[in-house]
Protein backbone atom coordinates (compact mmCIF):
# COMPACT_ATOMS: atom_id res chain seq x y z
CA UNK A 1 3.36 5.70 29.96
CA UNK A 2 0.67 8.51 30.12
CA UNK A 3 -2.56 7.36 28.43
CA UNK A 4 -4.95 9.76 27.49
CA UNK A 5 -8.74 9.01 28.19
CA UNK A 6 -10.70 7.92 24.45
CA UNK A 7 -12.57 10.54 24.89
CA UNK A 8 -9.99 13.87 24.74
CA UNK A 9 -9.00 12.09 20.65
CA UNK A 10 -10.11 14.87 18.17
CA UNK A 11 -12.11 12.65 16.48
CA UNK A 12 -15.45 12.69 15.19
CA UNK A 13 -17.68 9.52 16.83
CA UNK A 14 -18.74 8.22 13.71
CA UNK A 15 -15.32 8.33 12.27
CA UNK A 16 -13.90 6.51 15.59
CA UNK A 17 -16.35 3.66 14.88
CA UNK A 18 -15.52 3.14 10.97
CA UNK A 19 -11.54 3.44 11.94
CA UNK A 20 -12.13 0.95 15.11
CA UNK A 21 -14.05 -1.35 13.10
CA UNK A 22 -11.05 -1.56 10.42
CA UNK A 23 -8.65 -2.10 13.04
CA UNK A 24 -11.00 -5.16 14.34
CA UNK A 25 -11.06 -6.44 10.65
CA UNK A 26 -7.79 -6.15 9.33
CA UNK A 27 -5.51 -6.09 12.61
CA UNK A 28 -7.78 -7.35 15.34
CA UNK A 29 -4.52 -8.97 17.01
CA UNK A 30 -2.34 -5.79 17.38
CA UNK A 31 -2.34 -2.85 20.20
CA UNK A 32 -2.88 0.05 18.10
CA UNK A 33 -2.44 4.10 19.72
CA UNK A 34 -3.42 7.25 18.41
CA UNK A 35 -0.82 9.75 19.23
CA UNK A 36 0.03 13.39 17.68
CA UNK A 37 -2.08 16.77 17.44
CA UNK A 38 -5.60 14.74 17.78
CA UNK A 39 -4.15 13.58 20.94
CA UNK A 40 -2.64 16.30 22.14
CA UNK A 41 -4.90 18.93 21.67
CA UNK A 42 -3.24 21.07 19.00
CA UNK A 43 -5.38 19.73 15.85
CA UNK A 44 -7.18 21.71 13.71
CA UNK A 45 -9.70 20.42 11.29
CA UNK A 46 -7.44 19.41 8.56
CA UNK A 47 -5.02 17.80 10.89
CA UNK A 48 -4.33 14.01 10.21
CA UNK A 49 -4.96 10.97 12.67
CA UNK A 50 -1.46 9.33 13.40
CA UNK A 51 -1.45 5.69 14.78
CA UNK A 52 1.15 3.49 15.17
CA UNK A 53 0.62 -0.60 15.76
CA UNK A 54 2.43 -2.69 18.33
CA UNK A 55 2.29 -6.19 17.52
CA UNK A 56 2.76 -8.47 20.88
CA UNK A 57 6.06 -9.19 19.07
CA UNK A 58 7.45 -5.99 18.63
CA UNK A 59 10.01 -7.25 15.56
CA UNK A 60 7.22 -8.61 13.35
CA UNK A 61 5.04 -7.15 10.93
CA UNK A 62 1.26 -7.48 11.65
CA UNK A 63 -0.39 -9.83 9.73
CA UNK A 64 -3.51 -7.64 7.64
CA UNK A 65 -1.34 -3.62 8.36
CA UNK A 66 -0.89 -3.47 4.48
CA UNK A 67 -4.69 -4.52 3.83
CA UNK A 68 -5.41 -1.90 6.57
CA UNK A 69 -3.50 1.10 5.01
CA UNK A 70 -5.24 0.22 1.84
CA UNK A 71 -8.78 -0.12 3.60
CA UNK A 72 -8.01 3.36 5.51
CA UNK A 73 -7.28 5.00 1.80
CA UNK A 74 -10.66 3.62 0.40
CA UNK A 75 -12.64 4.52 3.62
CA UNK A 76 -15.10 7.20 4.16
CA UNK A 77 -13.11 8.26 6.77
CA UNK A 78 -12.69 12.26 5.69
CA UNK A 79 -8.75 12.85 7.44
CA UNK A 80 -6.05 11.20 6.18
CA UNK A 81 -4.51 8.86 8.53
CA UNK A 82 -1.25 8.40 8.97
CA UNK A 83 -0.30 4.59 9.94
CA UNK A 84 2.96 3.34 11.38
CA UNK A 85 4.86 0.36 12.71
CA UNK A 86 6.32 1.00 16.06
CA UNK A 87 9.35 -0.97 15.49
CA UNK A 88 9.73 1.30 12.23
CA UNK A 89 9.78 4.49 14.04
CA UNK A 90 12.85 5.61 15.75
CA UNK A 91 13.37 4.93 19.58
CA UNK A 92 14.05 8.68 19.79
CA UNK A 93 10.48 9.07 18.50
CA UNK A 94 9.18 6.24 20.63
CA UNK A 95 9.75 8.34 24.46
CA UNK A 96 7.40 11.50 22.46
CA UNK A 97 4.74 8.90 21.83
CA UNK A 98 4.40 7.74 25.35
CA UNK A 99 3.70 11.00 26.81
CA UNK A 100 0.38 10.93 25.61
CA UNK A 101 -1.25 8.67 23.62
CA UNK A 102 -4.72 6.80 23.67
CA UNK A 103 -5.43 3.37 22.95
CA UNK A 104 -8.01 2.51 20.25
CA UNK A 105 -7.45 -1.14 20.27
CA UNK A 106 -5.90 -3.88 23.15
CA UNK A 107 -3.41 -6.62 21.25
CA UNK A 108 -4.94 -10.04 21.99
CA UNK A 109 -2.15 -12.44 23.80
C-alpha cells in the first residue's frame, strides 16, 4: 500500500491541525487516510478533503464518526470534507484508495 508523505496533502497547515485535532477528539481510536484529488495532486481550490476511517475491527462502526461528521460541518474548516467508513465503500473502490493515500491518524490497538 503506497503511502504518500503528510506533507504532498493539499491542505492548508492550519486546517490540518483543526481536522487532526477532531479526529483526536471524536475518533482518537480509528486509522483515518486522506485519499482523492488532495492526495493525488489534481485538487484545485474548491476541491473537497475525502477521508475514510478504518476501525481496528474493520466490521464495526467507530464509536464518536457521527459526532465527527457533525463536528467537521460546524468547523471552521473552509472545504467540505467528505467522510467515509471503509467497510462502507466498495472493495472495488478499496484497491484505488491504496495507491496513494496519507495517513492523518494511527488506530490505537
Amino acid at each position: 500500500m503506497p503511502q504518500v508523505d503528510l506533507a504532498r496533502l493539499d491542505l492548508p497547515p492550519r486546517v490540518l491541525a483543526c481536522l487532526q485535532d477532531l479526529l483526536k477528539a471524536h475518533v482518537p481510536d480509528t486509522e483515518v487516510w486522506a485519499y482523492g484529488s488532495r492526495v493525488s495532486g489534481g485538487a484545485h481550490e474548491g476541491s473537497d478533503l475525502d477521508i475514510v476511517l478504518r476501525p481496528s475491527a474493520l466490521d464495526e462502526q467507530p464509536a464518536g464518526w457521527l459526532d465527527l461528521k457533525d463536528a467537521l460541518q460546524q468547523s471552521a474548516i473552509p472545504i467540505i470534507v467528505d467522510t467515509h467508513l471503509w467497510q462502507h465503500l466498495p472493495a472495488s473502490f478499496h484497491g484505488e484508495i491504496e495507491q496513494a493515500y496519507v495517513l492523518l491518524q494511527r488506530g490505537r490497538v
